[in-house]
Protein backbone atom coordinates (compact mmCIF):
# COMPACT_ATOMS: atom_id res chain seq x y z
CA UNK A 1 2.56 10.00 24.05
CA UNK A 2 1.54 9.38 20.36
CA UNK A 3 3.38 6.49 20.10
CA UNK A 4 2.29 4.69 22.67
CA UNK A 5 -1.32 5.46 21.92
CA UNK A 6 -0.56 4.51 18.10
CA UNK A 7 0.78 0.74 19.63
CA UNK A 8 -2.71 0.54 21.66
CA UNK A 9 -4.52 1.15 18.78
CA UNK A 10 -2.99 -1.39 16.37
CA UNK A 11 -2.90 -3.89 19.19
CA UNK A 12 -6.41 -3.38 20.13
CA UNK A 13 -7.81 -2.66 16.54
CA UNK A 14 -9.94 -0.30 17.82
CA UNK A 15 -11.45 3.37 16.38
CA UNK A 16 -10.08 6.34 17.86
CA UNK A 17 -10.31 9.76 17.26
CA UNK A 18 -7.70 11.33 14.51
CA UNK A 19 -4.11 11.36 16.49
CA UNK A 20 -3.95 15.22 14.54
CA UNK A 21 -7.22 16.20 16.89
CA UNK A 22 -4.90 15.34 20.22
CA UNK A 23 -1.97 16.49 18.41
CA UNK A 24 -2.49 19.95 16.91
CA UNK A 25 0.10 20.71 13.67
CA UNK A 26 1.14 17.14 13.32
CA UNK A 27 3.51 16.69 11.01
CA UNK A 28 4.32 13.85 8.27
CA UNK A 29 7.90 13.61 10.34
CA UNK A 30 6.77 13.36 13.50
CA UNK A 31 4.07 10.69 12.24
CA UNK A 32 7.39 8.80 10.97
CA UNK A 33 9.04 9.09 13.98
CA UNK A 34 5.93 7.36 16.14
CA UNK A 35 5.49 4.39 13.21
CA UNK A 36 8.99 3.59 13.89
CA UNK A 37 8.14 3.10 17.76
CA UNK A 38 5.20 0.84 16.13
CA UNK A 39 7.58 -0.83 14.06
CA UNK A 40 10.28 -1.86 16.91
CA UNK A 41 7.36 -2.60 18.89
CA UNK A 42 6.13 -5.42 16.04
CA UNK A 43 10.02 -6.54 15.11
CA UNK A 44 10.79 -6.94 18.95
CA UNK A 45 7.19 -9.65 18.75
CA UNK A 46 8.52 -11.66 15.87
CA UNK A 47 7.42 -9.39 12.91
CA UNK A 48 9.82 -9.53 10.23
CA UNK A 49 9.57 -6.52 7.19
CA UNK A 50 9.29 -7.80 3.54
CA UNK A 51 8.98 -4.30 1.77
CA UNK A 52 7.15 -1.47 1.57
CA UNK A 53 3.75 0.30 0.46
CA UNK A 54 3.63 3.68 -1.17
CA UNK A 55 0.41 5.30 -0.61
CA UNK A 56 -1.42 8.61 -1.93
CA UNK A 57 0.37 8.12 -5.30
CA UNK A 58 -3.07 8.29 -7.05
CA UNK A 59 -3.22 12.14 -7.41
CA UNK A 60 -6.80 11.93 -8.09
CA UNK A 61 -7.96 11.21 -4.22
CA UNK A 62 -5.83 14.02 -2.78
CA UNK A 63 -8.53 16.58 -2.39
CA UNK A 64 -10.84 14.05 -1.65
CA UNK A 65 -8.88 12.90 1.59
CA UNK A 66 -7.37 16.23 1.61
CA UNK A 67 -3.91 14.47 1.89
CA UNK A 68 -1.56 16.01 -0.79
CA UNK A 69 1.48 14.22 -1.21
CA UNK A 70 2.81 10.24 -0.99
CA UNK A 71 3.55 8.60 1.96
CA UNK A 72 5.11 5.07 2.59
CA UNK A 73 5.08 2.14 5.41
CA UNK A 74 6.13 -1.27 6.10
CA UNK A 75 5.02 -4.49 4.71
CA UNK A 76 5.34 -7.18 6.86
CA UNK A 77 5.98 -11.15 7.17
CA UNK A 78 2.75 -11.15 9.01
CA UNK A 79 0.24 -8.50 6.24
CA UNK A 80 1.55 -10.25 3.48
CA UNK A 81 0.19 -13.03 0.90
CA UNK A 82 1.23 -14.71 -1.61
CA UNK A 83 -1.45 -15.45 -4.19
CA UNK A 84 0.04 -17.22 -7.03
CA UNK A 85 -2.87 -19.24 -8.27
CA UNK A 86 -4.35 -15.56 -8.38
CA UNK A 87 -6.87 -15.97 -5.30
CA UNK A 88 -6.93 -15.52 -1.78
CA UNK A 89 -9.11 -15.94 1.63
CA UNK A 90 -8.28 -12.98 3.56
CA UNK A 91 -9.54 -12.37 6.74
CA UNK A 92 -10.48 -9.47 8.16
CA UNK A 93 -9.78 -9.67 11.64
CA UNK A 94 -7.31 -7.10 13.90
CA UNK A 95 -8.45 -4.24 10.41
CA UNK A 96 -10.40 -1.21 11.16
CA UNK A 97 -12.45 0.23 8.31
CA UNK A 98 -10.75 -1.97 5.82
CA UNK A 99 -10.82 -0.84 2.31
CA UNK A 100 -9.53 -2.72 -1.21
CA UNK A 101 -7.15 -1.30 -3.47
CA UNK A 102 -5.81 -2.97 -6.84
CA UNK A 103 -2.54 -1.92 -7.69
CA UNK A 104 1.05 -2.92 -9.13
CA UNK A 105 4.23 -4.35 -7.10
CA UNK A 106 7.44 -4.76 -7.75
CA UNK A 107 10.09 -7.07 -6.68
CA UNK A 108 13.51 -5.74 -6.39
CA UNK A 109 16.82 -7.49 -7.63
CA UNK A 110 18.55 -5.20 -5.86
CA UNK A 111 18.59 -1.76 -4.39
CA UNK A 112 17.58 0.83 -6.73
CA UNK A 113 19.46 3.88 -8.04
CA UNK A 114 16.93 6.81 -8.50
CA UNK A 115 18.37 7.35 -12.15
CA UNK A 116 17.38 4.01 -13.19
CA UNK A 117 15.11 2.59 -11.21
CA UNK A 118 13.76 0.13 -13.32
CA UNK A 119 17.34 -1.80 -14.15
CA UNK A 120 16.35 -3.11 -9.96
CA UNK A 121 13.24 -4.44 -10.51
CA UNK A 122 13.48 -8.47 -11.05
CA UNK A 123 9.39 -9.09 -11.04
CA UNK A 124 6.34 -7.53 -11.35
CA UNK A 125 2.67 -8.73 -10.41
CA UNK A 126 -0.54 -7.55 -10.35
CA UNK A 127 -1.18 -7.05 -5.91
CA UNK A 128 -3.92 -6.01 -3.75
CA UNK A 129 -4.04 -3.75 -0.91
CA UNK A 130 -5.95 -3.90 1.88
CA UNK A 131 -5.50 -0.37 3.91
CA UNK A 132 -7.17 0.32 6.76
CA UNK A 133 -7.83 3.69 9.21
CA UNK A 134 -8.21 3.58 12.76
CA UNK A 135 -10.36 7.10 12.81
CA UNK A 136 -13.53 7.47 12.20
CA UNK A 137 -15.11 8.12 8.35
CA UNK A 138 -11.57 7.79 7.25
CA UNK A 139 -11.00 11.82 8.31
CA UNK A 140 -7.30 12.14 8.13
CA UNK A 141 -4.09 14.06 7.59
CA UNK A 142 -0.94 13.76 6.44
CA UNK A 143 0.50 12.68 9.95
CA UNK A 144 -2.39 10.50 11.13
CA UNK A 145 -1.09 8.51 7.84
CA UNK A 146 2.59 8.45 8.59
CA UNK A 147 1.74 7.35 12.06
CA UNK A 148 -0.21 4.67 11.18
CA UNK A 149 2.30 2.95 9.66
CA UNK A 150 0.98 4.28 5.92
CA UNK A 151 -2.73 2.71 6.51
CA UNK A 152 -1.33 -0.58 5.52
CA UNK A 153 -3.47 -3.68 6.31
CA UNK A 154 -3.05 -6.87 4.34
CA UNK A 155 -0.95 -7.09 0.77
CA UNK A 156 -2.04 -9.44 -1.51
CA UNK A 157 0.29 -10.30 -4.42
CA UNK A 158 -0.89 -12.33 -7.50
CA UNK A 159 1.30 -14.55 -9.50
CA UNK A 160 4.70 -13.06 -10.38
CA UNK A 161 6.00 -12.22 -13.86
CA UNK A 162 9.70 -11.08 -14.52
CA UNK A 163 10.25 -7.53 -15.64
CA UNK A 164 10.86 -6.99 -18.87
CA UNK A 165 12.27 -3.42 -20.16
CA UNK A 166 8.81 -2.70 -22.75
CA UNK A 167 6.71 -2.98 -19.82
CA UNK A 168 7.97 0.27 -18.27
CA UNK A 169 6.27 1.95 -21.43
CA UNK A 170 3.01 0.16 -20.72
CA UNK A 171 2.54 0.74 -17.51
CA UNK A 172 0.93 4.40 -17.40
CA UNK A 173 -1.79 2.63 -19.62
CA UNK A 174 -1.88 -0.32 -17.71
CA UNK A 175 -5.75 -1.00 -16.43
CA UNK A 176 -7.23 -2.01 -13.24
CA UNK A 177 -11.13 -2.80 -13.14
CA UNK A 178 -12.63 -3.74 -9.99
CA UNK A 179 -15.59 -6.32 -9.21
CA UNK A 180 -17.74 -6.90 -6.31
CA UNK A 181 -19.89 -10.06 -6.75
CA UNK A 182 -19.50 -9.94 -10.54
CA UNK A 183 -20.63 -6.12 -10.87
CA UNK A 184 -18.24 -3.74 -11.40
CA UNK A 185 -17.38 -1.47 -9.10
CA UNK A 186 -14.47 0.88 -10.42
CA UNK A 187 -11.78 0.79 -12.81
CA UNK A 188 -8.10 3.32 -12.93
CA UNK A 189 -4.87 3.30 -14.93
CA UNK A 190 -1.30 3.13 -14.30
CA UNK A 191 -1.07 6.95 -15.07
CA UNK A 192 -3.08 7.20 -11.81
CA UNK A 193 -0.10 6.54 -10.03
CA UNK A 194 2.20 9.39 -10.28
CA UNK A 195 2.01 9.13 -14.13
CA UNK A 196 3.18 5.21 -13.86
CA UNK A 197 3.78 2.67 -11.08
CA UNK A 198 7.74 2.51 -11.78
CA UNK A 199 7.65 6.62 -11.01
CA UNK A 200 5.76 5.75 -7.72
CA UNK A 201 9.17 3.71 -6.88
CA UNK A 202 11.40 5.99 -8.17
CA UNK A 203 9.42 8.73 -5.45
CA UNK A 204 9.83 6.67 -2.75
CA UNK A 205 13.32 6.07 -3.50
CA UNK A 206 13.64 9.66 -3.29
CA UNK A 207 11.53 10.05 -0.45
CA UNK A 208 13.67 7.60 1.61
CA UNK A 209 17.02 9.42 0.61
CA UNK A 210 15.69 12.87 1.79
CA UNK A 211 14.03 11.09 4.97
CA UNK A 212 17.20 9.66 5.61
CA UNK A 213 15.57 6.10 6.08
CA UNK A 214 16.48 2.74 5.45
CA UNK A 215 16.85 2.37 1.86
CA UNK A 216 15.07 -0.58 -0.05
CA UNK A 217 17.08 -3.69 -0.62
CA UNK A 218 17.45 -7.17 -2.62
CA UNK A 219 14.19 -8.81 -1.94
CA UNK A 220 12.15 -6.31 -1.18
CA UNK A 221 8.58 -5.95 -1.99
CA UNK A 222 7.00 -2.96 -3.10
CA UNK A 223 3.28 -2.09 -4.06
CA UNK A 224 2.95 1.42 -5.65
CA UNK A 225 -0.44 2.62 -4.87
CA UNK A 226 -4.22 2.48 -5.90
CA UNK A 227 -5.16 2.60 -9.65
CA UNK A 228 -8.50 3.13 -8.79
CA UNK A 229 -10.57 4.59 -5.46
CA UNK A 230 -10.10 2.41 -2.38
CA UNK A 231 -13.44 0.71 -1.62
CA UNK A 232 -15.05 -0.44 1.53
CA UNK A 233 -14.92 -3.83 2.38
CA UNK A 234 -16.91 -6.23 4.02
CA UNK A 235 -16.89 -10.26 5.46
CA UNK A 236 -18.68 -12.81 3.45
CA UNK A 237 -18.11 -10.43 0.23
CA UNK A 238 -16.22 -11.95 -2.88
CA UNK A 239 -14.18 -9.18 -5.08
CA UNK A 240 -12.27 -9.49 -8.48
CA UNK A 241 -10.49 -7.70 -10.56
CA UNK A 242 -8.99 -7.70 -14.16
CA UNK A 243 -5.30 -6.52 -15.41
CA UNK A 244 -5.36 -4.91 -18.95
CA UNK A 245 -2.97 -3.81 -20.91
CA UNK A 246 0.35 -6.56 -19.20
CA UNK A 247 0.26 -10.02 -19.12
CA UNK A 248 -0.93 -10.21 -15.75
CA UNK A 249 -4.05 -11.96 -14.54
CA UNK A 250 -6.94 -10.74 -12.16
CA UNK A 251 -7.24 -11.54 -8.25
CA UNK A 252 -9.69 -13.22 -6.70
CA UNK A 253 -10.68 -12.42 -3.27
CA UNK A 254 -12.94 -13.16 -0.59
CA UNK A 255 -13.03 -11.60 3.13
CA UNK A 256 -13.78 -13.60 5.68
């Protein structure tokens, strides 16, 4: 059963081959359906959920991955940290082909209406993502990405600034760049992102409404997808990036 072999995975963070090989025609709902038996598998050991990822916003990757539309999963008590003196130790144990992504979060006041999204956002900081992929060369589809809980790994979020109305018109030029050891490695706008971070939320709203899921709430915490490519990771490497374009400062991070 997919699910159960989805819980074995995570629990043994171990390679295996793509769930869609041993599943012919999986879909994005039926990958849903077995993260939720991963998720009341993790609640039911203590895990507690803090918000939610959104990932594939950044359009440009699709034919890359060959994975054509968003997808979302859980952030938990137990991925996340808080980074507000803007670095972080993370370690890379329990990940599987761990890979960095610098994006924007949001933290909500309340839950959002799709018209308006924006009037429930009560902070905003610059986060990293740490995604990982339990198959091999990261060779995926749609549903081995729903399954696996939306290839969330770790969620790093920098100091917090509140939202302020302007910013929703900076945020499709809103600039990532992205450092390994000083050199630069990569660098991706908010425009990336669906055409801006704050329509990545409003899709997920959307997405949740048709899916018939849980809909976000106060508190919530949600990080809107990759500005630039997601990058390989290693331990003992030390990565940084810059915010331009918001008043948000860089991360710092090293993998241990």
């Amino acid at each position: 059963m997919l699910a159960d072999e989805l819980i074995a995975a995570h629990e043994a963070a171990r390679e295996v081959a793509p769930f869609s090989d041993r599943y012919p025609g999986l879909t994005a709902a039926q990958g849903y359906a077995a993260a939720r038996a991963l998720h009341e598998h993790r609640t039911a050991h203590g895990w507690r959920p803090v918000g939610r990822k959104i990932g594939f916003t950044n359009r440009t990757l699709w034919a890359r991955y060959g994975v054509f539309e968003p997808m979302w999963g859980t952030v938990y008590d137990r991925t996340l940290i808080d980074a507000p003196q803007a670095s972080a130790r993370v370690a890379l144990d329990g990940l599987v082909n761990p890979r960095i992504e610098p994006e924007i979060c949001f933290g909500l006041a309340h839950s959002p209406r799709v018209e308006d999204v924006a009037a429930a956002v009560a902070w905003i900081a610059h986060s990293i993502e740490i995604v990982q992929c339990h198959h091999p060369a990261w060779k995926v589809t749609i549903g081995d990405c729903t399954a696996s809980n939306g290839l969330h790994g770790r969620l790093i979020v920098g100091p917090r600034q509140p939202f302020r109305r302007e910013m929703a018109r900076q945020l499709p030029s809103v600039e990532a760049l992205l450092y390994r050891a000083g050199s630069p490695v990569d660098r991706g706008t908010g425009a990336n992102v669906l055409g801006s971070p704050l329509l990545a939320l409003e899709h997920l709203v959307q997405m949740l409404d048709r899916q018939g899921g849980e809909p976000l709430r106060e508190g919530e915490i949600i990080s809107t997808g990759v500005m630039t490519d997601a990058h390989p990771v290693r331990v003992g490497e030390a990565w940084t990036t810059r915010i331009e374009g918001l008043p948000l400062p860089g991360l710092t991070i090293e993998f241990a």
